[in-house]
N, C-alpha and C. Protein backbone atom coordinates (compact mmCIF):
# COMPACT_ATOMS: atom_id res chain seq x y z
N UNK A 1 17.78 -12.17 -8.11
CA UNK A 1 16.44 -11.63 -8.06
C UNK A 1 16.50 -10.11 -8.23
N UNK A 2 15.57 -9.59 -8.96
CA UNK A 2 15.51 -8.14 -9.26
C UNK A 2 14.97 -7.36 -8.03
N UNK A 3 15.52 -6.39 -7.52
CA UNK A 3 14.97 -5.54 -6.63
C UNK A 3 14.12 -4.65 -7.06
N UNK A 4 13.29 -4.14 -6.70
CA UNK A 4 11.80 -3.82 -6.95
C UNK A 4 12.07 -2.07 -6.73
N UNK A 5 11.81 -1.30 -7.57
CA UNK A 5 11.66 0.30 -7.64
C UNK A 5 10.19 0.50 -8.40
N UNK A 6 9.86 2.20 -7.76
CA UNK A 6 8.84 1.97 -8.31
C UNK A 6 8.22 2.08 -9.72
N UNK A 7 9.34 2.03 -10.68
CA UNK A 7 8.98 2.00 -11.88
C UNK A 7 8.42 0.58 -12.23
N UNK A 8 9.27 -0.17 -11.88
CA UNK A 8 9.17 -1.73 -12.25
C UNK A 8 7.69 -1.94 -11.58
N UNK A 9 7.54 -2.06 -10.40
CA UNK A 9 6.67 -2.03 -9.43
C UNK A 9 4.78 -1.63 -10.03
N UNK A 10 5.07 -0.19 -10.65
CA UNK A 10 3.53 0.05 -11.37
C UNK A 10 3.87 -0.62 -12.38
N UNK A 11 4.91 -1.09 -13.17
CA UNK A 11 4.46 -1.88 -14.44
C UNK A 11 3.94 -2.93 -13.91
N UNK A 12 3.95 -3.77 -13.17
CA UNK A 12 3.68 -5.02 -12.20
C UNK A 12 2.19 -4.83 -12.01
N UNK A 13 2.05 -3.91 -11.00
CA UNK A 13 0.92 -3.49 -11.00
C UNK A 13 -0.50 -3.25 -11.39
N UNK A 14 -0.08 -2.62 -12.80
CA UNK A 14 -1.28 -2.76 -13.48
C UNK A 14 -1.34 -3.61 -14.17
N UNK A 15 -1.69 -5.00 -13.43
CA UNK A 15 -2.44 -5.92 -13.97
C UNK A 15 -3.60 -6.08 -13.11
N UNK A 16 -4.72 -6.31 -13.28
CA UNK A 16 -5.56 -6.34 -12.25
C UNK A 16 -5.94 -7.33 -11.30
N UNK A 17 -5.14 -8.25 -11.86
CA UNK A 17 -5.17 -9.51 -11.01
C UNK A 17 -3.92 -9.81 -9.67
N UNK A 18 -2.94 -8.81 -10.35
CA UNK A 18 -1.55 -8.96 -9.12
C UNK A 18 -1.90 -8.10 -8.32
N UNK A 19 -2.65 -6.69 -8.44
CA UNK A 19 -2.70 -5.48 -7.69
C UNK A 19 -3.91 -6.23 -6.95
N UNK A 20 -5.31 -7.00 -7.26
CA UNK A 20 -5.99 -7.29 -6.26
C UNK A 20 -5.26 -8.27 -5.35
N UNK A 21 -4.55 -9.01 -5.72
CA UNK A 21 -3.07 -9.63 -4.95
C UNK A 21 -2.54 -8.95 -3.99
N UNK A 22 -2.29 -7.94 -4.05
CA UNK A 22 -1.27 -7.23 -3.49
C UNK A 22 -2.43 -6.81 -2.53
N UNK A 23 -3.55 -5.88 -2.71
CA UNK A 23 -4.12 -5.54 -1.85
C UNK A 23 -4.87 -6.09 -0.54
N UNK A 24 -5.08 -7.83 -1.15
CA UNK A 24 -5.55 -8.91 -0.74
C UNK A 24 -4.56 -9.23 0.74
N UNK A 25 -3.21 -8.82 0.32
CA UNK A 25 -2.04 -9.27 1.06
C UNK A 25 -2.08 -8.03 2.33
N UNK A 26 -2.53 -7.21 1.76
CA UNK A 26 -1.78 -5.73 3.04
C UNK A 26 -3.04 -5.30 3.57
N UNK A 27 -4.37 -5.20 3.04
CA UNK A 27 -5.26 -4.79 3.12
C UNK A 27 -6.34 -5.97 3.54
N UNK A 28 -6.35 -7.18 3.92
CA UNK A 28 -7.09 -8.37 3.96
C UNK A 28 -8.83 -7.95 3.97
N UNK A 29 -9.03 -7.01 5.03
CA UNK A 29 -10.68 -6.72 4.86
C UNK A 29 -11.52 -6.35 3.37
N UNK A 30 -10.68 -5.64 3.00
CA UNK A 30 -11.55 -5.43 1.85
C UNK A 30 -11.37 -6.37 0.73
N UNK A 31 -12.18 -6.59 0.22
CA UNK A 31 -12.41 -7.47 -0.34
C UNK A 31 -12.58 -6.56 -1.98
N UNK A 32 -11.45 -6.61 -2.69
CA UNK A 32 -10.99 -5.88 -3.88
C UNK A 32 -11.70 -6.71 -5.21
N UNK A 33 -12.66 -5.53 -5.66
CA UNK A 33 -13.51 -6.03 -7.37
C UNK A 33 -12.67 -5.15 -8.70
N UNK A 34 -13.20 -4.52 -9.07
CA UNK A 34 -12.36 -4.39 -10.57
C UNK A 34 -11.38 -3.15 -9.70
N UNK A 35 -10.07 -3.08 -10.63
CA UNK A 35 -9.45 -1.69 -10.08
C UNK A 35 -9.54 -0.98 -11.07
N UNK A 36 -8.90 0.01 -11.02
CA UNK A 36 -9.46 1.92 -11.69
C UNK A 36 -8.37 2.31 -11.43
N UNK A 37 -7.21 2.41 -12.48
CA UNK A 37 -5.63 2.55 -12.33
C UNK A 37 -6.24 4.50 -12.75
N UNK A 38 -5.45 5.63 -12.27
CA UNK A 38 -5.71 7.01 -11.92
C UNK A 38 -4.31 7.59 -12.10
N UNK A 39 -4.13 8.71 -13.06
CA UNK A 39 -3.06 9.35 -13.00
C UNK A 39 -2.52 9.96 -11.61
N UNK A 40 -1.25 10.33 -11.74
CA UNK A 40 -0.99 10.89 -10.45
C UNK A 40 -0.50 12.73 -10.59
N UNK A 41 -1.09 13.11 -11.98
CA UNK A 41 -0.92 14.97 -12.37
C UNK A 41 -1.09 15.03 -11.49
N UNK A 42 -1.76 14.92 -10.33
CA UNK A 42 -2.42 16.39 -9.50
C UNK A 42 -1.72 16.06 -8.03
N UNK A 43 -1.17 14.87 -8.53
CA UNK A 43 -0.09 15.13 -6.97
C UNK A 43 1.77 15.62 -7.41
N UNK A 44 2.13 16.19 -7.25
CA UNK A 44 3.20 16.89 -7.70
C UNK A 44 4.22 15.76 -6.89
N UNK A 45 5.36 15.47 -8.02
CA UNK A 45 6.75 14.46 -7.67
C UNK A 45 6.46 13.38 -7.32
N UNK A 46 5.37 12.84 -7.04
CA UNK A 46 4.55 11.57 -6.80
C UNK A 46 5.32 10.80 -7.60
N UNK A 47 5.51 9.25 -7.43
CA UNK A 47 6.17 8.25 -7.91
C UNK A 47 5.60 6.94 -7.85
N UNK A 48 4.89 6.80 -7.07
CA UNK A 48 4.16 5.74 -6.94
C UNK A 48 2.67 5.48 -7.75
N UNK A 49 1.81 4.72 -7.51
CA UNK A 49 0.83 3.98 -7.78
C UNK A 49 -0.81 4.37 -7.30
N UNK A 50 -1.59 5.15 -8.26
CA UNK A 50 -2.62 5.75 -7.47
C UNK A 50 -4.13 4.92 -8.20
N UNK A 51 -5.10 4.30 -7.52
CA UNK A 51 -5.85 3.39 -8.06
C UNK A 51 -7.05 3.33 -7.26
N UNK A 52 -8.35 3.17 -8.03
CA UNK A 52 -9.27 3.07 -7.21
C UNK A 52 -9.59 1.25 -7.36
N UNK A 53 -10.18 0.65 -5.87
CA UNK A 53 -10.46 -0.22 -5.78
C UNK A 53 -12.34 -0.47 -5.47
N UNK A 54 -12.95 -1.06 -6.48
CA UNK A 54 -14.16 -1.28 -6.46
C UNK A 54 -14.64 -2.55 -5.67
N UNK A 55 -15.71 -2.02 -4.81
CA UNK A 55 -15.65 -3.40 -3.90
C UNK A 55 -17.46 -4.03 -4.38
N UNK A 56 -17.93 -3.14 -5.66
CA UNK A 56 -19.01 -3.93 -5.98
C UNK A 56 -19.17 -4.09 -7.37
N UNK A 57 -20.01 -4.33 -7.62
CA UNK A 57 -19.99 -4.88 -9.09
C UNK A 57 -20.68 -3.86 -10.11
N UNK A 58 -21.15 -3.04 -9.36
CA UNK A 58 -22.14 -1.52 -10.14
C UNK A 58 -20.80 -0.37 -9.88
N UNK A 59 -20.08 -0.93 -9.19
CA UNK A 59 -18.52 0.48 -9.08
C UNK A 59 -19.02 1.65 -8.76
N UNK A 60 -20.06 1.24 -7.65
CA UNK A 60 -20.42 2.75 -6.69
C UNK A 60 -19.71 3.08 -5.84
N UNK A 61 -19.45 2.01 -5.03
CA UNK A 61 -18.53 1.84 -4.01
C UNK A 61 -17.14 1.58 -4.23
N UNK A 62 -16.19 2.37 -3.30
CA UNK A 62 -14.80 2.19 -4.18
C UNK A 62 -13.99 2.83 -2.81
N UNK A 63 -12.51 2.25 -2.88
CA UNK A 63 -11.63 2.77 -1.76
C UNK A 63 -10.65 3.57 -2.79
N UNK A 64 -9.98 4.65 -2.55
CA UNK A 64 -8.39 5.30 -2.92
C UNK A 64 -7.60 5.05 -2.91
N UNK A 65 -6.57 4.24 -3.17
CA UNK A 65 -5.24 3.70 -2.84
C UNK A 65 -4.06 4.22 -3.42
N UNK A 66 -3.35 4.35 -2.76
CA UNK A 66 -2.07 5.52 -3.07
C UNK A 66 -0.55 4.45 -2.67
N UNK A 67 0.10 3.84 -3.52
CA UNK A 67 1.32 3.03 -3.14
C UNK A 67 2.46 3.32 -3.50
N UNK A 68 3.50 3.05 -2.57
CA UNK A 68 4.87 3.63 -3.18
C UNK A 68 6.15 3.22 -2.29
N UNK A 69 6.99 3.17 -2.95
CA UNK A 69 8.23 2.44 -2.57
C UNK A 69 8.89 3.16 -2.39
N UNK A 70 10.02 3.16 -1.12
CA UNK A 70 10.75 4.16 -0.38
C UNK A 70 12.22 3.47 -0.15
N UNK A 71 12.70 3.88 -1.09
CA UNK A 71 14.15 2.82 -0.90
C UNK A 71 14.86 3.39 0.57
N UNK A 72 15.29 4.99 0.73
CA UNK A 72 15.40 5.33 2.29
C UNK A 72 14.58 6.41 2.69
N UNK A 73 14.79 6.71 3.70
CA UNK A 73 14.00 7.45 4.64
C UNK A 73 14.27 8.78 4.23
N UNK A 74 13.07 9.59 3.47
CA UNK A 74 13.53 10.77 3.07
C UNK A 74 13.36 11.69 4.30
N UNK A 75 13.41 11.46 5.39
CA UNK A 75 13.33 12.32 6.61
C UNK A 75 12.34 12.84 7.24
N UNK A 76 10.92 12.65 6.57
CA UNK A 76 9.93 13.55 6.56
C UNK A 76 8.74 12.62 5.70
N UNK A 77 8.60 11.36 6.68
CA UNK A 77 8.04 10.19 6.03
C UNK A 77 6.72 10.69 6.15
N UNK A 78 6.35 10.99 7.78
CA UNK A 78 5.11 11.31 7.70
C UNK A 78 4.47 12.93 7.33
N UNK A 79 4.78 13.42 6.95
CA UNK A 79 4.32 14.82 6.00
C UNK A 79 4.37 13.74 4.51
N UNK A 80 5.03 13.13 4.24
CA UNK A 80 4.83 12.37 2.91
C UNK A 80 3.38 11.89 3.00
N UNK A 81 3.19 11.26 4.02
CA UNK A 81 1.71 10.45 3.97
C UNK A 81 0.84 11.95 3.86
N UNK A 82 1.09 13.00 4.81
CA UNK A 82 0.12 14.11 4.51
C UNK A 82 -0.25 14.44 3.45
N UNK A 83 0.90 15.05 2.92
CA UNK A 83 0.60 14.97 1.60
C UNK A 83 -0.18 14.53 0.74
N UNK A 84 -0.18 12.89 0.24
CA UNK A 84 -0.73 12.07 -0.65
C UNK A 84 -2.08 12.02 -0.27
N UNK A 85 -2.43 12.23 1.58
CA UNK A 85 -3.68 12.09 2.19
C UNK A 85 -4.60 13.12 1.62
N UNK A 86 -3.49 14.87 1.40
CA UNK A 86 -3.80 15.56 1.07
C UNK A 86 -4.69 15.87 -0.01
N UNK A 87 -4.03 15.58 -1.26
CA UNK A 87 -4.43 15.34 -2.57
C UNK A 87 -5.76 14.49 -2.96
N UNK A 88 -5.91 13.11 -1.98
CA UNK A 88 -6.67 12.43 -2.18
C UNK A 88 -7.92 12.90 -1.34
N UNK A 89 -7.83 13.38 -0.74
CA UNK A 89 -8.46 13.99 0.45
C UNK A 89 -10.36 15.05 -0.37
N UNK A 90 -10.00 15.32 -1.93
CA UNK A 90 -11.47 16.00 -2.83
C UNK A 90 -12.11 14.64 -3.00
N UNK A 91 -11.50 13.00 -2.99
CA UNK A 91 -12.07 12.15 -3.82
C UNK A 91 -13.26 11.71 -2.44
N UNK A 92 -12.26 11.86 -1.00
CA UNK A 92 -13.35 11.33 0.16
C UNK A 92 -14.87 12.31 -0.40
N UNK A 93 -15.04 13.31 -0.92
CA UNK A 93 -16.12 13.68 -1.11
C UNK A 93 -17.41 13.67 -1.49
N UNK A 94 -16.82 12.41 -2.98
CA UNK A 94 -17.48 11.48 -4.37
C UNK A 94 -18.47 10.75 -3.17
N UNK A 95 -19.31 10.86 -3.83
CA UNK A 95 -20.66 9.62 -3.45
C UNK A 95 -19.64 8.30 -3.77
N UNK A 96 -19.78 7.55 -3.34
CA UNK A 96 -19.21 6.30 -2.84
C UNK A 96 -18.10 5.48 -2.56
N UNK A 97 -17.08 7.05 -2.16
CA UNK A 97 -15.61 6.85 -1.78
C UNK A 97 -16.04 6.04 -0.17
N UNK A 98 -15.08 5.32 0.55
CA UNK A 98 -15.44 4.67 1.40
C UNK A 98 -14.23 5.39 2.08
N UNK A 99 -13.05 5.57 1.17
CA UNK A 99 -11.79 6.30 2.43
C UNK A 99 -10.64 5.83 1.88
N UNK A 100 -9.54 6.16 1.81
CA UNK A 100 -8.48 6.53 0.98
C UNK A 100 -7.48 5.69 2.21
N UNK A 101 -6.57 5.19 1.44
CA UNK A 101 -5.38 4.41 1.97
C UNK A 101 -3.95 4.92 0.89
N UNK A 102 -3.13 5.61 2.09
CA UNK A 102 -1.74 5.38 1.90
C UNK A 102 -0.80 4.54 2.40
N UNK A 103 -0.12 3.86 1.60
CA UNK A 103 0.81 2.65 1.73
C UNK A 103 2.24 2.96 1.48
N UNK A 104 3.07 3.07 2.35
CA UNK A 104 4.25 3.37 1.76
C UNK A 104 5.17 2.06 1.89
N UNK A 105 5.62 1.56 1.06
CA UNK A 105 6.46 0.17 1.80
C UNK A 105 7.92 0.90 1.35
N UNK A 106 8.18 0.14 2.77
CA UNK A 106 9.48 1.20 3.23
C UNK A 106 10.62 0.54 3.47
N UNK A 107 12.28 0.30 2.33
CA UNK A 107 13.26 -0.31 2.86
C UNK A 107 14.09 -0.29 3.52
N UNK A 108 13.29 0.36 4.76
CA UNK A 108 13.67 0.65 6.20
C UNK A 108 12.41 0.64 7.26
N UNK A 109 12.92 0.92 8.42
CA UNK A 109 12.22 0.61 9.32
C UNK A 109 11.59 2.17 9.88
N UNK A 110 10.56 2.49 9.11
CA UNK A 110 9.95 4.00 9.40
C UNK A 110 10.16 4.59 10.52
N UNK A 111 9.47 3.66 12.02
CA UNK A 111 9.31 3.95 13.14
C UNK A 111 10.32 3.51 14.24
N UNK A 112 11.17 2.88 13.60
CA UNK A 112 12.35 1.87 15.01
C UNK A 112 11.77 1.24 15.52
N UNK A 113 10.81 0.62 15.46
CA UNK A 113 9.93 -0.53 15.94
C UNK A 113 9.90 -1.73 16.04
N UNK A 114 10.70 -2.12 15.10
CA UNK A 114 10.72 -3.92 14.39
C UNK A 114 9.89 -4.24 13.79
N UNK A 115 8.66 -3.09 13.65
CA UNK A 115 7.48 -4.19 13.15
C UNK A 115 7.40 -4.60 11.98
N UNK A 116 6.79 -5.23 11.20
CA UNK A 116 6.67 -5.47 9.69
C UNK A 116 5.58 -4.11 8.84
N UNK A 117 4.56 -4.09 9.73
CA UNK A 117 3.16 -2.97 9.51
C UNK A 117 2.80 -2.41 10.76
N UNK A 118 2.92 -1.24 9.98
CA UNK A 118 2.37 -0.33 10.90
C UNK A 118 0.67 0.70 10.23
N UNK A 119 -0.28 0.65 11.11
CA UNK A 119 -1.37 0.74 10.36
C UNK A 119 -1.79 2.08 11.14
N UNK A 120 -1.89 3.20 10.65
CA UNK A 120 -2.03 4.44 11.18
C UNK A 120 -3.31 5.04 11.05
N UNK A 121 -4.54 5.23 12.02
CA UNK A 121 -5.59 6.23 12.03
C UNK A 121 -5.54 7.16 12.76
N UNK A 122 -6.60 7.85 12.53
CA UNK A 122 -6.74 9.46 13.23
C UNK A 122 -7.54 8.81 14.52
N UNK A 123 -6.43 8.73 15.79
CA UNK A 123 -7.16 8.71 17.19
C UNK A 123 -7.38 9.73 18.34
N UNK A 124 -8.22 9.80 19.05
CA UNK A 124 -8.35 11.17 20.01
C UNK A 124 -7.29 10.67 20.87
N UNK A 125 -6.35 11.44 20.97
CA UNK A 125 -5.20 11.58 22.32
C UNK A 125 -5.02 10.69 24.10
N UNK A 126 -6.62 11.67 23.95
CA UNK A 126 -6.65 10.86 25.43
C UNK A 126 -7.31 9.65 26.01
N UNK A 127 -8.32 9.10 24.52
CA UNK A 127 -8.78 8.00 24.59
C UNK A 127 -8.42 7.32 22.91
N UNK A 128 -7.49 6.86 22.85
CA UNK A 128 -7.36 6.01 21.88
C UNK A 128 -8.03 5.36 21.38
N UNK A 129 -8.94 4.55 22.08
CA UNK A 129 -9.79 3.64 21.43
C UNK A 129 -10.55 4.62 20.82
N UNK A 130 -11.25 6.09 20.83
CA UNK A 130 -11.60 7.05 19.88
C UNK A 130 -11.12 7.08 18.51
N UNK A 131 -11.51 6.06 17.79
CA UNK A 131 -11.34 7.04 15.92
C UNK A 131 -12.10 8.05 15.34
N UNK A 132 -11.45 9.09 15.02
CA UNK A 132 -12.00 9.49 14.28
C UNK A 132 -12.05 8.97 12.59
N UNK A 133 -13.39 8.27 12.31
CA UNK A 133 -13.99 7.90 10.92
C UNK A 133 -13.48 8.62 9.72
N UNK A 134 -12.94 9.49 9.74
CA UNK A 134 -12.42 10.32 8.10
C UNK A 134 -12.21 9.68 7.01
N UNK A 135 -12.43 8.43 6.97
CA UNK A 135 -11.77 7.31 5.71
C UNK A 135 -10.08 7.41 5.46
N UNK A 136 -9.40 8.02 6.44
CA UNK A 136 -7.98 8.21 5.87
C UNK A 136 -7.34 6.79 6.87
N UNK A 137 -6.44 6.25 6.29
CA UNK A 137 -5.79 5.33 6.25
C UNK A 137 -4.34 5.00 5.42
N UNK A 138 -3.59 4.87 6.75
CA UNK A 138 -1.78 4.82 6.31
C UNK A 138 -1.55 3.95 7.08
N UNK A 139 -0.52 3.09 6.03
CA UNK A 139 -0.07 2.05 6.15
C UNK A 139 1.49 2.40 5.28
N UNK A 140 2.12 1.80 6.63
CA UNK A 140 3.38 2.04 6.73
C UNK A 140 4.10 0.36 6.87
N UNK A 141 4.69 -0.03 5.27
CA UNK A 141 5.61 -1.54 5.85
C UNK A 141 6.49 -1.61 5.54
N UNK A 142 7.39 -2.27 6.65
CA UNK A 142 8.97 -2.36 6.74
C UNK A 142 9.38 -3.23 5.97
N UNK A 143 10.33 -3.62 5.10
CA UNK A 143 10.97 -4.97 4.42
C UNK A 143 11.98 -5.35 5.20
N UNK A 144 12.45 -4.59 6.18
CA UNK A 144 13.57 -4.86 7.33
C UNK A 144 13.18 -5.46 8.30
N UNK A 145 12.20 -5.71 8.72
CA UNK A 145 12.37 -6.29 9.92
C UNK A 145 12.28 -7.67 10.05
N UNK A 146 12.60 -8.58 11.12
CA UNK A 146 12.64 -9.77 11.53
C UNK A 146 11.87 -10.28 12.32
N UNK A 147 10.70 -9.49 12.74
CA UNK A 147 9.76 -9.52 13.37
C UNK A 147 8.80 -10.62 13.13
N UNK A 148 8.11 -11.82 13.92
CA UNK A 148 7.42 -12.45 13.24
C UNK A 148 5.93 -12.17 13.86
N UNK A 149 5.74 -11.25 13.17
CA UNK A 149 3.97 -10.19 13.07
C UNK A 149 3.07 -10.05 11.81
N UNK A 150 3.68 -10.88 10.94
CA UNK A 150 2.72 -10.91 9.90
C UNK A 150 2.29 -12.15 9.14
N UNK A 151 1.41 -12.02 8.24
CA UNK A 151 0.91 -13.55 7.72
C UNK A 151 2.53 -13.83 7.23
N UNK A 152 2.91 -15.00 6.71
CA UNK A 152 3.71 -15.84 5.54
C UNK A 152 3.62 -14.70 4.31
N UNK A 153 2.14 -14.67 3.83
CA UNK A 153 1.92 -14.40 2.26
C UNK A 153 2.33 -12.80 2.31
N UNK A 154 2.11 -12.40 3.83
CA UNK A 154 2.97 -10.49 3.13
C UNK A 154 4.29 -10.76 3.43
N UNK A 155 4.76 -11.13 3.75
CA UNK A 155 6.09 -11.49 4.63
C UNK A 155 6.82 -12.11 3.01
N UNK A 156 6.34 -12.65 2.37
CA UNK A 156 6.80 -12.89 0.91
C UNK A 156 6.70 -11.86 -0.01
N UNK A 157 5.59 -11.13 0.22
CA UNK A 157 5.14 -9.86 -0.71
C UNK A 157 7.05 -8.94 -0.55
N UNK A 158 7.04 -8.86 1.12
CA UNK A 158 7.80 -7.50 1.18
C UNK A 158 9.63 -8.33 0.89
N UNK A 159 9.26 -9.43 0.98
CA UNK A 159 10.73 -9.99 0.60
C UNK A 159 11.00 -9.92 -0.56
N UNK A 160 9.86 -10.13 -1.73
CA UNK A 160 10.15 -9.83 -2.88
C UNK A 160 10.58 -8.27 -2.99
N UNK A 161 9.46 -7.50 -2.36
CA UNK A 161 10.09 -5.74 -3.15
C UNK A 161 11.31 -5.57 -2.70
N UNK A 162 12.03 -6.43 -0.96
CA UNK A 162 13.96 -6.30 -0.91
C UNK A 162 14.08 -6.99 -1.86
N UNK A 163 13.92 -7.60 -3.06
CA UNK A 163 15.16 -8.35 -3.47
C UNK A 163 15.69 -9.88 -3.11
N UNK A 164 14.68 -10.03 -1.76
CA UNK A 164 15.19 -11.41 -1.35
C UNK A 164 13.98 -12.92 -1.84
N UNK A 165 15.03 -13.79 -1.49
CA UNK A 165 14.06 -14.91 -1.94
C UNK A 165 13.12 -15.29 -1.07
N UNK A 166 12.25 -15.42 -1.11
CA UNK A 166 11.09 -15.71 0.19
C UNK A 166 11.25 -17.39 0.64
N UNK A 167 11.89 -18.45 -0.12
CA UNK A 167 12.14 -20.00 -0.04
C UNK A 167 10.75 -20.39 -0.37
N UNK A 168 9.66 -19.75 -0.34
CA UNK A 168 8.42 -20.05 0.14
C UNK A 168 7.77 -20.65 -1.12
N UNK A 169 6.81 -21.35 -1.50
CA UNK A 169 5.95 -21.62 -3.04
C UNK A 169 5.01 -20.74 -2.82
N UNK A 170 4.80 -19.97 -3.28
CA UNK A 170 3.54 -18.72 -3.56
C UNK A 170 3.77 -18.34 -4.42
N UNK A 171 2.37 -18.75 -4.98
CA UNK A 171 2.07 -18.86 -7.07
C UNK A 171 2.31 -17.01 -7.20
N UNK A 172 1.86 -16.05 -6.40
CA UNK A 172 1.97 -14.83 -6.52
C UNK A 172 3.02 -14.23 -6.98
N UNK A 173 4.00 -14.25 -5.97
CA UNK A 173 5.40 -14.04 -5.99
C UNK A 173 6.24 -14.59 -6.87
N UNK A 174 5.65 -16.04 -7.53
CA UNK A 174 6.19 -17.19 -8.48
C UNK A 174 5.98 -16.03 -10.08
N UNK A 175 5.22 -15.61 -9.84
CA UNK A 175 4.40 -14.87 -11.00
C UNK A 175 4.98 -13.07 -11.22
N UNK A 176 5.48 -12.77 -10.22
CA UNK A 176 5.90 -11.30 -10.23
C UNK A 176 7.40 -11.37 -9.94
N UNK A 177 8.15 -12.57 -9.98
CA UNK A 177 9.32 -12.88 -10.48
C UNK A 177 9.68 -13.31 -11.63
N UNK A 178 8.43 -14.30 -12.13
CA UNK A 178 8.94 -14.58 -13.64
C UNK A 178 8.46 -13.22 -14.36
N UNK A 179 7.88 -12.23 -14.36
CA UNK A 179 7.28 -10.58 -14.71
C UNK A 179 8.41 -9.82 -14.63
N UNK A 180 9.81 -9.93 -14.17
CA UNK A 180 10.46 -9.24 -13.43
C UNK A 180 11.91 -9.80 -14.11
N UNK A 181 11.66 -10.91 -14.75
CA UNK A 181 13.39 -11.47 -15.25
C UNK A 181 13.38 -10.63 -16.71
């Protein structure tokens, strides 16, 4: 099985039917309509996958999505998310941005946690249950862990980007392996 970088990965990608796949898998609430594949000029060394997701059918409404594959831990994971938050950060402005998501899937374990996902908002300190609303959203997933915290169908997603076989029948994965030989 081919291990997944992110070159291979945006060729994969822009199809619009695997990427609402993919988003379907990590992102379950929103409910993903046409996508809006977006250069990444204006983020400097960027490598990954930058795309708007339309959640209506007039494409007023739309989320930011920023994806990217992290074979190791460049030391300074989360200033990475700043960053990309950064950049994306003029589009929260647009009449009918809803809020920007960074995704880093990571072939390691970001936080030492075990977890599979880790889903990061802006909370007040001393009362957590406080969000602050900004539309920013990071999402951080492990392909390492052994943790059993996630559906089957991401748990296949992130086995495919290691390299491993998922055993599992999922037409998805069936489909972004035969894409991939």
């Amino acid at each position: 099985m081919t291990e997944i970088n992110n070159e291979n990965f945006a060729s994969l990608m822009h199809d619009n039917e695997l990427c609402r796949e993919m988003i379907r898998r990590i992102v379950p609430e929103i409910k993903a309509g046409d996508i809006e594949f977006l250069k990444n000029c204006d983020i400097p060394d960027s490598k990954g996958l930058r795309f708007n997701v339309h959640i209506d059918s007039n494409k007023k409404k739309y989320y930011t999505f920023y994806v990217e594959i992290l074979a190791k831990d460049p030391g300074f994971i989360s200033l990475l998310d700043r960053k990309y938050h950064a950049f994306m950060g003029l589009d929260a402005l647009t009449p009918g941005n809803l809020g920007a998501y960074v995704i880093l899937v990571c072939k390691f374990d970001p936080f030492d946690r075990g977890l599979h996902k880790y889903t990061i908002k802006t909370a007040e300190i001393e009362n957590p249950e406080i969000i602050l609303d900004d539309g920013r959203n990071s999402i951080f997933l492990n392909t390492e862990s052994n943790a059993d915290d996630i559906k089957p169908e991401l748990k296949n997603f992130l086995d495919f980007i290691a390299g491993r076989e998922s055993g599992a029948s999922d037409s998805f994965i069936n489909k972004l392996t035969e894409l991939t030989q």
